[in-house]
C-alpha atoms as a PDB file:
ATOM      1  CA  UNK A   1       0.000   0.000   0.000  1.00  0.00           C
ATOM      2  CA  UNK A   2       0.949   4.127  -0.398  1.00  0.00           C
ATOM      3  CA  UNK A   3       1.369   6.218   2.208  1.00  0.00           C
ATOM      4  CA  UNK A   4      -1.586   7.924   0.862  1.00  0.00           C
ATOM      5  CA  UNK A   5      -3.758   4.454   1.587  1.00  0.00           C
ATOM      6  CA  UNK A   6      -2.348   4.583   4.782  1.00  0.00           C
ATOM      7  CA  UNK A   7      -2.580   7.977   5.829  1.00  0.00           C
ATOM      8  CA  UNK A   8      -6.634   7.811   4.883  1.00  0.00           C
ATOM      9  CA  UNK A   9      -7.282   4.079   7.039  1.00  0.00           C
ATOM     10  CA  UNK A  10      -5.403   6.115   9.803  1.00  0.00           C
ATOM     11  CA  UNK A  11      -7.523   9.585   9.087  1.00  0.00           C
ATOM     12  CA  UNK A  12     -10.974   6.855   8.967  1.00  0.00           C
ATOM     13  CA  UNK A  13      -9.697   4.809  12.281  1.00  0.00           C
ATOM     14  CA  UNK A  14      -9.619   7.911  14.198  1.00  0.00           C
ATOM     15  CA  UNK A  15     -12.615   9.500  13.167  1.00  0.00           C
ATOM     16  CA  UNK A  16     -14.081   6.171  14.304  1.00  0.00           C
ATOM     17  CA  UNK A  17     -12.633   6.539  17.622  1.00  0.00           C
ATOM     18  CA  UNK A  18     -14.368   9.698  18.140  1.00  0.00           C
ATOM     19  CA  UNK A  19     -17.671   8.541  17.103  1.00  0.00           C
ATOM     20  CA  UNK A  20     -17.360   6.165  19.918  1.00  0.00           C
ATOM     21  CA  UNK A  21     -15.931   8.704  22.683  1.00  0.00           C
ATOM     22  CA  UNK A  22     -18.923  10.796  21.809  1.00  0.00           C
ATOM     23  CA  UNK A  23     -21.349   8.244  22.211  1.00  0.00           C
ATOM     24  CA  UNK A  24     -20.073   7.377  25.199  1.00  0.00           C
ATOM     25  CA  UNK A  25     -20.089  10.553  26.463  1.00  0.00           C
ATOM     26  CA  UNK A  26     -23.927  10.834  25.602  1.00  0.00           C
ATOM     27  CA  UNK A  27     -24.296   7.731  27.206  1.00  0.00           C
ATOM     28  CA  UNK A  28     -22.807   9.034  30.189  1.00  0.00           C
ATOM     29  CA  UNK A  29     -25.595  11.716  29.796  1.00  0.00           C
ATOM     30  CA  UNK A  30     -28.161   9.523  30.425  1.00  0.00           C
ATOM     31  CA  UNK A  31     -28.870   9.584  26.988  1.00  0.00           C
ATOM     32  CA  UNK A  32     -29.610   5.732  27.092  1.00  0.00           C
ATOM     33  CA  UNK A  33     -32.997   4.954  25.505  1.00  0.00           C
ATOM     34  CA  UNK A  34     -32.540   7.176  22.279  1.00  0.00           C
ATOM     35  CA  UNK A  35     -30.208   9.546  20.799  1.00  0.00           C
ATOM     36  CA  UNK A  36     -33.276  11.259  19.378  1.00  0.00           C
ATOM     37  CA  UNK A  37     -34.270  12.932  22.495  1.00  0.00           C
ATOM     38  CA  UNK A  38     -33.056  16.805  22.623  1.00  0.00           C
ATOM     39  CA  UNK A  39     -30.488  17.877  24.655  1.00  0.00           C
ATOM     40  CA  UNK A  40     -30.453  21.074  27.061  1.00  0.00           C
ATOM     41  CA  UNK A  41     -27.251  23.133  25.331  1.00  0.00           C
ATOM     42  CA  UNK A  42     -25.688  23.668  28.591  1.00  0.00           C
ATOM     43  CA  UNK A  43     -24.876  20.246  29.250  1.00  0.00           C
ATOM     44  CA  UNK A  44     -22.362  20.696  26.498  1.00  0.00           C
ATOM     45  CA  UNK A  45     -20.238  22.522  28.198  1.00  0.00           C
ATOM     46  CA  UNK A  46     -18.220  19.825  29.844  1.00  0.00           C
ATOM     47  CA  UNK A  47     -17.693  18.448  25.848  1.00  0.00           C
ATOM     48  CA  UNK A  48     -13.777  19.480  26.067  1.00  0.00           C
ATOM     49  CA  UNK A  49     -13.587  18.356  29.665  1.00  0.00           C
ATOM     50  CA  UNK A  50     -15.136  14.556  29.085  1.00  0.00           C
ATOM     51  CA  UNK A  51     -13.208  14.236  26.289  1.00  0.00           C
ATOM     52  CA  UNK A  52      -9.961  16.137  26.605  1.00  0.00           C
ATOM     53  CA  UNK A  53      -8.700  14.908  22.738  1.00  0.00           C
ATOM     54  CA  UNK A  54     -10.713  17.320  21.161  1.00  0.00           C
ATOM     55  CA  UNK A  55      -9.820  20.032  23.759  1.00  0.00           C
ATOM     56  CA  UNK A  56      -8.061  22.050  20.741  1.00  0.00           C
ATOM     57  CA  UNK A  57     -10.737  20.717  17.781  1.00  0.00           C
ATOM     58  CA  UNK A  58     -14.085  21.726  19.607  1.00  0.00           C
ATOM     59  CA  UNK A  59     -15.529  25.001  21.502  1.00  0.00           C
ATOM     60  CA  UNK A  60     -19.204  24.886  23.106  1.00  0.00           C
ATOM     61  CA  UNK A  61     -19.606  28.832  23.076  1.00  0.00           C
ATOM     62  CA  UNK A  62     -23.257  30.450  24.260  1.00  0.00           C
ATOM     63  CA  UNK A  63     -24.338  34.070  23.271  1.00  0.00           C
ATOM     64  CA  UNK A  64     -26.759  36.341  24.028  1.00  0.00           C
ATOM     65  CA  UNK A  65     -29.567  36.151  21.502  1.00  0.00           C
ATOM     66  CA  UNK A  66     -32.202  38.641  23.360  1.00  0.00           C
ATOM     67  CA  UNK A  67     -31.866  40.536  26.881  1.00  0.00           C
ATOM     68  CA  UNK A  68     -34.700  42.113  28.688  1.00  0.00           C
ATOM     69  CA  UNK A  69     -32.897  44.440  31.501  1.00  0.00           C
ATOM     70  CA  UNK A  70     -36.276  45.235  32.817  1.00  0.00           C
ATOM     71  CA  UNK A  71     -38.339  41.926  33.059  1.00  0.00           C
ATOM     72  CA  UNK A  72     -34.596  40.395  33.882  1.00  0.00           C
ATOM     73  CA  UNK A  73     -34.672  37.792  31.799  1.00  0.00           C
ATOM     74  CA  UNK A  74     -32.436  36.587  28.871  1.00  0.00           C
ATOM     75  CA  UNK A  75     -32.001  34.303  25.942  1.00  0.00           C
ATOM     76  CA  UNK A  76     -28.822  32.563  24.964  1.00  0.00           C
ATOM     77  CA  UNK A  77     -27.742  30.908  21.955  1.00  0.00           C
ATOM     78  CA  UNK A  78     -25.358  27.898  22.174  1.00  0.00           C
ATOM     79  CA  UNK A  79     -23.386  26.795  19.097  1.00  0.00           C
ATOM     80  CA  UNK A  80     -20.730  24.083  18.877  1.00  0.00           C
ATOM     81  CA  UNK A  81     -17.605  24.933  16.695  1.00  0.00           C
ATOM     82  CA  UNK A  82     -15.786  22.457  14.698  1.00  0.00           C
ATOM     83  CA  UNK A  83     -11.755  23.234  13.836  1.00  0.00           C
ATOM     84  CA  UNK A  84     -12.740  26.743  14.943  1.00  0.00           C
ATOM     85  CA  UNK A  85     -15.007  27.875  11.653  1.00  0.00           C
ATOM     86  CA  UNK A  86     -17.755  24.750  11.379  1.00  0.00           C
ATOM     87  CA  UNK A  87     -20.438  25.655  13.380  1.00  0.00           C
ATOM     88  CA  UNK A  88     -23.623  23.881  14.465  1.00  0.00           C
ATOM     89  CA  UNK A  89     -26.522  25.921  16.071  1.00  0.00           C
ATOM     90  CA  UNK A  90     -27.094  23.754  19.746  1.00  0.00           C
ATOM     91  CA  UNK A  91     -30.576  25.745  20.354  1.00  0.00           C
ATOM     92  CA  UNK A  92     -31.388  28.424  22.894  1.00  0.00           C
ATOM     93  CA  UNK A  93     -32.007  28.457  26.980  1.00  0.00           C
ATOM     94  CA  UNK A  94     -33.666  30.764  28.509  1.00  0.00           C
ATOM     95  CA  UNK A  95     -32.911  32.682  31.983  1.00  0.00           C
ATOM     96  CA  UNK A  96     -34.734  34.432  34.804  1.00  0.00           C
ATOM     97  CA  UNK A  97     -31.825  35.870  36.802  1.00  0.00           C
ATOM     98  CA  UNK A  98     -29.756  38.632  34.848  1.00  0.00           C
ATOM     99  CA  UNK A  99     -27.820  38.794  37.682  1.00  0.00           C
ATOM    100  CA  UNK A 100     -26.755  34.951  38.468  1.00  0.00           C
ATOM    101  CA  UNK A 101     -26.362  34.763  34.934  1.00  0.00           C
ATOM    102  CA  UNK A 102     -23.681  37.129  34.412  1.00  0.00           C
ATOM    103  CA  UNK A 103     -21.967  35.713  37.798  1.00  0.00           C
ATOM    104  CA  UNK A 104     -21.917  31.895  36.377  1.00  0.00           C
ATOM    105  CA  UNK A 105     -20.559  34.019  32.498  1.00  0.00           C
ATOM    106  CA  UNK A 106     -17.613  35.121  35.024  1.00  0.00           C
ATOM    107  CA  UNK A 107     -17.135  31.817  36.215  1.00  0.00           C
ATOM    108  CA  UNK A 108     -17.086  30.507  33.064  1.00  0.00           C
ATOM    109  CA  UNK A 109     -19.890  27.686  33.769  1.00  0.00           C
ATOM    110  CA  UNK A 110     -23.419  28.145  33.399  1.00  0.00           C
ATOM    111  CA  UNK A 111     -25.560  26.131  35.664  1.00  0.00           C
ATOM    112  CA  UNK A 112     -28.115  23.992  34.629  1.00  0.00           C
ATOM    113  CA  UNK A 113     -31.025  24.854  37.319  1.00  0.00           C
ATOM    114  CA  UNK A 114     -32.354  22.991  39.740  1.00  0.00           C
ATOM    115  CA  UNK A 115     -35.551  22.225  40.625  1.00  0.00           C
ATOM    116  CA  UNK A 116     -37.116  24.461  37.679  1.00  0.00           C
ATOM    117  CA  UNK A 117     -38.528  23.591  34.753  1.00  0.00           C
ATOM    118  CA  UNK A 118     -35.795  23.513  31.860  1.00  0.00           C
ATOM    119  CA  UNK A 119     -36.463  25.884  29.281  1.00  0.00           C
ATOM    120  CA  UNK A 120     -34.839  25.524  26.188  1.00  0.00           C
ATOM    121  CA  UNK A 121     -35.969  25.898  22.378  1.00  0.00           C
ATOM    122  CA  UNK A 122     -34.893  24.844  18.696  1.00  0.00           C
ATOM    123  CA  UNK A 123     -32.495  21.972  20.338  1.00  0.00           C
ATOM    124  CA  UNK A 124     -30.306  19.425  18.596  1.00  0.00           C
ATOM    125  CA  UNK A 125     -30.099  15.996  19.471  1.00  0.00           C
ATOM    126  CA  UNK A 126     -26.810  13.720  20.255  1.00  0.00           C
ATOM    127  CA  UNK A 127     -27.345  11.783  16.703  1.00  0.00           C
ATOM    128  CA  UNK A 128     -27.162  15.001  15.134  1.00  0.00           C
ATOM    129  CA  UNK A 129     -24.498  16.706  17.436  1.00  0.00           C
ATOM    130  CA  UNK A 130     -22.398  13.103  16.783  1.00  0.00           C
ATOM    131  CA  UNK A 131     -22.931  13.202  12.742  1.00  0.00           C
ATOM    132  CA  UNK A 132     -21.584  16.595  12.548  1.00  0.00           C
ATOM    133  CA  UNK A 133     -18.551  16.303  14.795  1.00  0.00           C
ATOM    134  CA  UNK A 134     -17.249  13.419  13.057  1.00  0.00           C
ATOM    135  CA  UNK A 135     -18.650  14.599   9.390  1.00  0.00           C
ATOM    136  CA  UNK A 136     -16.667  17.665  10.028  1.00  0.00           C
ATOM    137  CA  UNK A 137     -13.341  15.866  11.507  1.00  0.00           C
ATOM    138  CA  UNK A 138     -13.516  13.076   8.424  1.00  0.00           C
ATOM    139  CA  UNK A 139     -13.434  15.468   5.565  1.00  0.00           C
ATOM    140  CA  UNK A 140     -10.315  17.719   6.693  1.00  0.00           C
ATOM    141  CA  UNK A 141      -6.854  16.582   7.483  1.00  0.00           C
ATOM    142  CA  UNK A 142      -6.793  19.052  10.110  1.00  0.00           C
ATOM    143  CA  UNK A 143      -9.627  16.949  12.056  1.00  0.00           C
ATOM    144  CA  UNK A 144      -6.795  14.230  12.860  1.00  0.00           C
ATOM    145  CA  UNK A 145      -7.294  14.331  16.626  1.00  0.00           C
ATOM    146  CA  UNK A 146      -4.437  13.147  18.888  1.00  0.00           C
ATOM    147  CA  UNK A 147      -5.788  10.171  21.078  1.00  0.00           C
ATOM    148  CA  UNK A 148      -2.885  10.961  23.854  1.00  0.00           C
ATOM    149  CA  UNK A 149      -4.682  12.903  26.151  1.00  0.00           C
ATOM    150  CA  UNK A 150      -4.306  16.752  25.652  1.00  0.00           C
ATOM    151  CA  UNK A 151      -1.954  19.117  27.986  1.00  0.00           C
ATOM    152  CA  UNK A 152      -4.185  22.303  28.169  1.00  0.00           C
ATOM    153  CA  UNK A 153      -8.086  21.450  28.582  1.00  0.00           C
ATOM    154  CA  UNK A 154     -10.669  24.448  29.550  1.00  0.00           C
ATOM    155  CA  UNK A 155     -11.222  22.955  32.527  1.00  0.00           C
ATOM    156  CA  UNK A 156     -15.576  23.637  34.212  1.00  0.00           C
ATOM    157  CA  UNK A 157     -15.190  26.668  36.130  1.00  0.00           C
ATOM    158  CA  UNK A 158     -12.687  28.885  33.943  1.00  0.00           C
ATOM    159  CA  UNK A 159     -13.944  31.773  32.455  1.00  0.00           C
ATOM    160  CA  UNK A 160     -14.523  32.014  28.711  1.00  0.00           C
ATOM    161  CA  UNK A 161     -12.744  35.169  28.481  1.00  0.00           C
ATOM    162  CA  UNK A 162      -9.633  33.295  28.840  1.00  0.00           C
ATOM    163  CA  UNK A 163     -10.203  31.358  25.929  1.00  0.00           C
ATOM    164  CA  UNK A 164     -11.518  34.905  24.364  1.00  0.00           C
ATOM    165  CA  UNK A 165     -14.491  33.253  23.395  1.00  0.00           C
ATOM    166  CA  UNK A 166     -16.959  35.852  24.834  1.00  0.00           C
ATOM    167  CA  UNK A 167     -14.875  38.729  25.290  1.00  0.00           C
ATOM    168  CA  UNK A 168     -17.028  41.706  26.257  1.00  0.00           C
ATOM    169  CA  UNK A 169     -20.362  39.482  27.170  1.00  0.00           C
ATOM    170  CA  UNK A 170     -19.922  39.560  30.875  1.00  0.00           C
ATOM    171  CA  UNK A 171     -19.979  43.462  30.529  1.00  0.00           C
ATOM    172  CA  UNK A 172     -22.892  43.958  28.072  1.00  0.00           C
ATOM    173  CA  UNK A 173     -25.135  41.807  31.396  1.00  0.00           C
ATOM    174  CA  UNK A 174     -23.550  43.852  34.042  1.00  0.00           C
ATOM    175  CA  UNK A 175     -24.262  46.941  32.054  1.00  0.00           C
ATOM    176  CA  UNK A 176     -27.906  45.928  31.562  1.00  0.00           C
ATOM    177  CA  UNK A 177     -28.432  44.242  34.959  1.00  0.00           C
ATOM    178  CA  UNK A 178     -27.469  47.368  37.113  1.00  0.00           C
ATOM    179  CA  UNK A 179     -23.961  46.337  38.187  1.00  0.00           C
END
């Protein structure tokens, strides 16, 4: 065989491998009986954490589609990007508490709350979010992940501004929100 051969069964493999670290991921999401069901967005966050391999191939970034200042409520977007220019729209979640909101932006994790009803529109589900990823990763040489385990993984809790990401949100809800 050419290295050519080669280098594609390698590219192939490895896309492979991915398709199974993101099902098991979903899996580990409880998402046991059907990988039709929609996801929340936020529990995407963690994507780079879970599985630290695509640390430097996939971002999970939420914006701010809408913002009422006055009825304190707002309505972020969530897309997942692919080598840094593939994006996939994740759907939108909606939030009561300007001010906890822009706290958990700081942080750099926003929480999934408790005890309320989830409220979340236009979602994706895992198939879809799975087909995508690896679609995306097959078709460019660039989407050769490296299986070893990656060096410098957003870790939950640090703030998207230090992966410039969302540069200027956490202002734009303090400025609305009264800060």
């Amino acid at each position: 065989m050419d290295s050519n051969t080669i280098e594609n069964i390698k590219h192939v493999s490895n896309t492979e491998v991915i398709r199974r670290l993101l099902i098991k991921y979903f899996i580990d999401k409880n998402f046991t009986e059907s990988f039709d069901r929609h996801v929340y967005p936020a529990i995407l966050q963690d994507l780079n954490v879970m599985i630290p391999q695509l640390s430097t191939k996939i971002e999970v970034v939420p914006f701010a589609e809408e913002v009422d200042s006055y009825q304190g409520k707002a309505v972020l977007g969530w897309n997942l990007f692919v080598l840094g220019t593939y994006r996939m729209y994740c759907g939108q979640t909606y939030h009561n508490d300007l001010r906890g909101l822009a706290r958990q932006i700081q942080t750099g994790f926003i929480m999934i709350p408790e005890g309320t009803i989830i409220n979340a529109r236009r979602q994706t589900t895992p198939r879809r979010i799975i087909t995508f990823i690896t679609r995306v990763l097959e078709s460019h040489s660039a989407g050769y992940v490296d299986l070893t385990l990656s060096t410098n993984p957003r870790k939950i809790g640090e703030p998207y501004a230090n992966k410039n990401s969302l540069l200027g949100m956490p202002q734009q809800f303090f400025a609305r929100a009264g800060y």
